[in-house]
Structure formats: structure tokens, C-alpha cells
C-alpha atoms as a PDB file:
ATOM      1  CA  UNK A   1      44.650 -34.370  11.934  1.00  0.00           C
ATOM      2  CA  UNK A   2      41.676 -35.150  14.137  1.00  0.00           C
ATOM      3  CA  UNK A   3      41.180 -31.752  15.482  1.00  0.00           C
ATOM      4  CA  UNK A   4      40.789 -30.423  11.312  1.00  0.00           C
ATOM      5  CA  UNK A   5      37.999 -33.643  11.193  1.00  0.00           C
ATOM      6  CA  UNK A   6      36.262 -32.053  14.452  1.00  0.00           C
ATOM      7  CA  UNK A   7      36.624 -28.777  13.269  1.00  0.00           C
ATOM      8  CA  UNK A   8      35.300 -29.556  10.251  1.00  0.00           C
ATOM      9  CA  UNK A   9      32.102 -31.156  11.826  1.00  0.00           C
ATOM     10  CA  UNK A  10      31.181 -28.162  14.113  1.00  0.00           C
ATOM     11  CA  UNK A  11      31.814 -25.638  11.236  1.00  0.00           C
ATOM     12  CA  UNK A  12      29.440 -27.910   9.141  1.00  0.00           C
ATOM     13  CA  UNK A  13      26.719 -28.118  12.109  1.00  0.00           C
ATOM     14  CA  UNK A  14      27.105 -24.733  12.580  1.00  0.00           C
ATOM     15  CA  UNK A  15      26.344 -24.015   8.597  1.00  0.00           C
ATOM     16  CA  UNK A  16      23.565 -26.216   8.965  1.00  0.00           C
ATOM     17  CA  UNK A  17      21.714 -24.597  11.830  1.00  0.00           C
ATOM     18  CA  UNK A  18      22.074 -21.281  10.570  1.00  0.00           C
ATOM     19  CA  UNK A  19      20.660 -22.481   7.003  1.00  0.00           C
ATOM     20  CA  UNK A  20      17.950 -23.849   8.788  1.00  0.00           C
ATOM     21  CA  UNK A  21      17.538 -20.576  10.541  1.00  0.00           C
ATOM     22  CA  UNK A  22      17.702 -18.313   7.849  1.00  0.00           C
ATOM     23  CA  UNK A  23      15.116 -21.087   5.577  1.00  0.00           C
ATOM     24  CA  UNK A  24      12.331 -20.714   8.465  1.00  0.00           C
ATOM     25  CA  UNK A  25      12.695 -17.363   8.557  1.00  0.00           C
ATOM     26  CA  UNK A  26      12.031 -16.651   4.524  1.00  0.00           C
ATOM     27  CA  UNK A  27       9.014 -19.676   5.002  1.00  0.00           C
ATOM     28  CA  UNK A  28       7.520 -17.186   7.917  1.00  0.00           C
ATOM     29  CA  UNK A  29       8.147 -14.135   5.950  1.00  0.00           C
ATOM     30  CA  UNK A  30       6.636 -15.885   2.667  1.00  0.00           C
ATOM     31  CA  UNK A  31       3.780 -17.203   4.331  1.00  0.00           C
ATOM     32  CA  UNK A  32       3.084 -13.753   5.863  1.00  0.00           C
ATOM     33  CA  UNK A  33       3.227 -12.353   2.352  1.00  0.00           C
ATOM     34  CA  UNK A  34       0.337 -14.588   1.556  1.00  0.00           C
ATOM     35  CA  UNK A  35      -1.562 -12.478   3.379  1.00  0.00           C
ATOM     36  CA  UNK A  36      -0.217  -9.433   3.601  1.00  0.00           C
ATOM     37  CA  UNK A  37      -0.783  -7.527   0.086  1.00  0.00           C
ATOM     38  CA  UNK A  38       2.845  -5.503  -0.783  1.00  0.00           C
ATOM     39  CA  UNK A  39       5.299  -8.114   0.806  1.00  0.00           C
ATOM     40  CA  UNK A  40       6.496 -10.369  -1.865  1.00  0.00           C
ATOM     41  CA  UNK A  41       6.057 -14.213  -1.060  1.00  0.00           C
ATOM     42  CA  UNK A  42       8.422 -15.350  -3.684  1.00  0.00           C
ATOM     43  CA  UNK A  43      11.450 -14.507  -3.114  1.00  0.00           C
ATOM     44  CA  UNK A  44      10.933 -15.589   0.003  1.00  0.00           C
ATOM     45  CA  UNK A  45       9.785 -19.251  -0.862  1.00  0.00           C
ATOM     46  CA  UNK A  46      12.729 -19.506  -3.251  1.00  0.00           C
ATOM     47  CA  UNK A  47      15.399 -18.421  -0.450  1.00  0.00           C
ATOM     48  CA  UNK A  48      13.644 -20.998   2.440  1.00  0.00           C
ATOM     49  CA  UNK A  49      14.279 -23.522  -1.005  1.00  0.00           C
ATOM     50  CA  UNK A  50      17.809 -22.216  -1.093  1.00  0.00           C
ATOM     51  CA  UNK A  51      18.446 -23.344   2.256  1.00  0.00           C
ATOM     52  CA  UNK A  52      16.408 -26.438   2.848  1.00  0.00           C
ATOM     53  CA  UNK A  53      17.846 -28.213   0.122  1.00  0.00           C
ATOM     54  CA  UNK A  54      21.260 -27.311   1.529  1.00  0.00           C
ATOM     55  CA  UNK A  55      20.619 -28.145   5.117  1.00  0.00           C
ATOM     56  CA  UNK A  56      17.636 -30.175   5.549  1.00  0.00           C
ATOM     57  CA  UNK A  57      15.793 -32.934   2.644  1.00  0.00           C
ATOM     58  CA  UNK A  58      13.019 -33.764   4.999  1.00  0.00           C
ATOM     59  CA  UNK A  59      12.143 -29.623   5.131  1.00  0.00           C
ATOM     60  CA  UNK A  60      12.753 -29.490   1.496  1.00  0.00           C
ATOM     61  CA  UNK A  61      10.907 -32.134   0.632  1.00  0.00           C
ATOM     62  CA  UNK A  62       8.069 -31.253   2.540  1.00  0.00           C
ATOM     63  CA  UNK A  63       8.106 -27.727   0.955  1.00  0.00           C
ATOM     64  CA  UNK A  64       8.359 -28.325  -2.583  1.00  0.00           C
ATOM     65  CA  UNK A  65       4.981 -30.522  -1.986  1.00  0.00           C
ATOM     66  CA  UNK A  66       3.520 -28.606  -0.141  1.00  0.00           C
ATOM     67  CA  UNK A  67       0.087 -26.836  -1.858  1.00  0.00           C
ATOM     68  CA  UNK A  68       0.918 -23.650  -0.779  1.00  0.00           C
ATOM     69  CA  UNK A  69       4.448 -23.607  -1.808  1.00  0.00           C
ATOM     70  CA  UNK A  70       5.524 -26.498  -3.943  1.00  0.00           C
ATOM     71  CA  UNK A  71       3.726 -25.450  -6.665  1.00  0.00           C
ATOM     72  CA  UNK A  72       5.646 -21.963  -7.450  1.00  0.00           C
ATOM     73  CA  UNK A  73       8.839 -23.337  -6.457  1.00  0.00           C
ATOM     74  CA  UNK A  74       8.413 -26.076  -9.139  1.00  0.00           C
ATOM     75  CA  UNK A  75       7.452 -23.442 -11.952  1.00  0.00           C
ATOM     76  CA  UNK A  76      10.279 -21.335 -11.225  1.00  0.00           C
ATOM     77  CA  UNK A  77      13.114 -23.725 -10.850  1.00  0.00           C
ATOM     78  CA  UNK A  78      11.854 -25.419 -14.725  1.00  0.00           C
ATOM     79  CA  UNK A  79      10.945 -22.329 -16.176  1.00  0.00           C
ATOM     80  CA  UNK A  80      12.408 -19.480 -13.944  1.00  0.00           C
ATOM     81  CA  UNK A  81       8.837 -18.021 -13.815  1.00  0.00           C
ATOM     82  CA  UNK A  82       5.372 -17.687 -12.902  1.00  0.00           C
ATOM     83  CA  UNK A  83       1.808 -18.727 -14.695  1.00  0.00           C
ATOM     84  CA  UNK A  84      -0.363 -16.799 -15.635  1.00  0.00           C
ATOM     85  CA  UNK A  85      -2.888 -17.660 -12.861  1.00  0.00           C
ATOM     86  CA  UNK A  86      -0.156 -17.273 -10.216  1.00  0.00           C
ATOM     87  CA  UNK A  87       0.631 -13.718 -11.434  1.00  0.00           C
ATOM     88  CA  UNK A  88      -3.247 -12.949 -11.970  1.00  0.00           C
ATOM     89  CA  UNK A  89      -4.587 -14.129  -8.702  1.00  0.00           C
ATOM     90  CA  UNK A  90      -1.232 -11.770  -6.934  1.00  0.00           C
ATOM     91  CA  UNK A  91      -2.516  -9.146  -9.464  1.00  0.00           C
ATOM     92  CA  UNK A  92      -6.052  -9.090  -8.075  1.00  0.00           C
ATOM     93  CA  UNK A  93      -4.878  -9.810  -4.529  1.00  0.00           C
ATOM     94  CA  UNK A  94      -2.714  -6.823  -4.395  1.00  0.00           C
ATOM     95  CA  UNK A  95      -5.283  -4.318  -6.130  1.00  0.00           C
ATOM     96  CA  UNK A  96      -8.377  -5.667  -4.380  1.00  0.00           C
ATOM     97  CA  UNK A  97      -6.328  -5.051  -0.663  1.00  0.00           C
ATOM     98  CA  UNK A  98      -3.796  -2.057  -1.003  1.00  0.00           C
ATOM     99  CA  UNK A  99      -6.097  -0.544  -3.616  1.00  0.00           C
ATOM    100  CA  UNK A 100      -9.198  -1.150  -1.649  1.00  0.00           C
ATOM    101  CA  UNK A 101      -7.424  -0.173   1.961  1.00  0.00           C
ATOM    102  CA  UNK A 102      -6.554   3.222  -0.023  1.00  0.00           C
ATOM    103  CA  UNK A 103     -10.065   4.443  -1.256  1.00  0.00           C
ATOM    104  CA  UNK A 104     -12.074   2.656   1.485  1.00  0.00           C
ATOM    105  CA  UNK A 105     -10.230   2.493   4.397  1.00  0.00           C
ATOM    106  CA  UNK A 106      -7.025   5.099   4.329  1.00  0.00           C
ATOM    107  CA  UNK A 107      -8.322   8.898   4.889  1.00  0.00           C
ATOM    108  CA  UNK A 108      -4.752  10.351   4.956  1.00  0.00           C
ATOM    109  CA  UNK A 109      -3.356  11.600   1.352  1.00  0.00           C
ATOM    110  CA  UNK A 110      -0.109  10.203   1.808  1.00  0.00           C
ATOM    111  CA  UNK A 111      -0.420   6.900   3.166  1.00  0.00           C
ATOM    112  CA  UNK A 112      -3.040   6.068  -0.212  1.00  0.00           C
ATOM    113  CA  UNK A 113      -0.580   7.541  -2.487  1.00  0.00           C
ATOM    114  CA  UNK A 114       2.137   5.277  -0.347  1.00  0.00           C
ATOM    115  CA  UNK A 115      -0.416   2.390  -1.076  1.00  0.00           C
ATOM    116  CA  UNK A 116      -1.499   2.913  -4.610  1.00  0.00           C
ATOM    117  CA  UNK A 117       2.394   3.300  -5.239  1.00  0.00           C
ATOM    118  CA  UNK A 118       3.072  -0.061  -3.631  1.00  0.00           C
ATOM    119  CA  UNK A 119       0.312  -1.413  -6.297  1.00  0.00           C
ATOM    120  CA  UNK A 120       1.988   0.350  -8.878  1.00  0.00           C
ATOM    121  CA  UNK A 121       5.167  -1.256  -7.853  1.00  0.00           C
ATOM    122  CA  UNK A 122       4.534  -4.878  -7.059  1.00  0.00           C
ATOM    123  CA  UNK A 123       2.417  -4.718 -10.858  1.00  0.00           C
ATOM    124  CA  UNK A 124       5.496  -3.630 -12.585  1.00  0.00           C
ATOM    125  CA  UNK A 125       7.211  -6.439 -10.623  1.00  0.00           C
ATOM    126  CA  UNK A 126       4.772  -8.641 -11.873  1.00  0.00           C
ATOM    127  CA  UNK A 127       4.634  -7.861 -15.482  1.00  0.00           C
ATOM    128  CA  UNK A 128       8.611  -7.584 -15.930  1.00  0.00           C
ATOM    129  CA  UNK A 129       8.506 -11.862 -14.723  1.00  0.00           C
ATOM    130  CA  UNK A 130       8.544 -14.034 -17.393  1.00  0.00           C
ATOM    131  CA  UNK A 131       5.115 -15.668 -17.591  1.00  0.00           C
ATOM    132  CA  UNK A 132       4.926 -19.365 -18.056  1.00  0.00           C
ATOM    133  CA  UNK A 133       2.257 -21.362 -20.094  1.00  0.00           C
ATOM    134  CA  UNK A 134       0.947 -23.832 -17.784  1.00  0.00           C
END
């Protein structure tokens, strides 16, 4: 009986850390998506969410108020979407960088039609989110 109670305690740690693990992770990934036009930073918020709330309040709790973050996080778990500003300003962003890297930047053919087809993608993954009044 008190090896299933021990047992039970290191599975639970072991849950725990690699919640924790996989949380940072999406927060690094998410936070490199607010710079980096093309890689999505929701998803990425929500999943470090996922985790933190799961494995750690204090991380949670500092995410969901944080400016960056909290924000988004709060919109999609009450509406399960964005604003309109939120998918604006990631409309701009993404068109202003990949679009601008392509004509200004980007000689090769390929890699501006690989650019203006990331555009073209992360708009159509923008428009098919519900938008939220707010």
C-alpha cells in the first residue's frame, strides 16, 4: 500500500515537470512568434495555458496577466476567439514583414512565392477565426 502512495507521487512529479517543460517551451515558441511574422503565437500561448494551469498556478497566474499574453488567452477561453484589433494588428504584422521581406528584401523567385504564400496562409487562418466584439 505505501509503495502505490510513492508511486503515485513520483508519477505525479514526473507529470508535473514535464507539463512545466512542455508550457515553457510553447511560452518561448509564442513569444518568438511575436516577432517572427509566419509562426503562429496562439496556439502556442493557449498550449503554455494548457499546461500551467495543470502544473503550476503561480506560472498561470502570472501568464494570464501578463500584457503580452493574458489578454488573448482571456478572449479566447470566453469567446473562443480573437478581436478585431488582435487579428488586424497580426494582419498588418504579417503583410508589412513577409510581404515586405518578399518585394524588398528576397531576390530569389521561390523563396517570395514561399513568403507571399505564408501571407496567404496565415490570412486565411486569420479570417476563418471567429472574431470577437470587444
Amino acid at each position: 500500500m505505501q509503495d502505490n502512495a510513492v508511486q503515485k507521487r513520483r508519477n505525479s512529479f514526473l507529470v508535473r515537470v514535464i507539463l512545466l517543460t512542455v508550457g515553457s517551451v510553447a511560452l518561448l515558441i509564442a513569444a518568438l512568434g511575436l516577432v517572427i511574422p509566419g509562426l503562429p503565437t496562439t496556439p502556442f500561448i493557449l498550449i503554455a495555458a494548457a499546461c500551467y494551469i495543470r502544473s503550476s498556478e503561480r506560472l498561470y497566474r502570472w501568464l494570464v496577466t501578463n500584457r503580452f499574453f493574458g489578454p488573448v488567452i482571456e478572449t479566447w477561453r470566453k469567446e473562443r476567439g480573437l478581436t478585431l484589433r488582435t487579428k488586424l494588428m497580426t494582419f498588418v504584422l504579417v503583410w508589412c514583414m513577409l510581404g515586405g521581406t518578399a518585394l524588398f528584401l528576397v531576390e530569389n523567385v521561390i523563396i517570395q512565392m514561399i513568403l507571399i504564400g505564408l501571407a496567404v496562409i496565415k490570412t486565411f487562418v486569420l479570417i476563418r477565426l471567429r472574431t470577437v466584439v470587444g
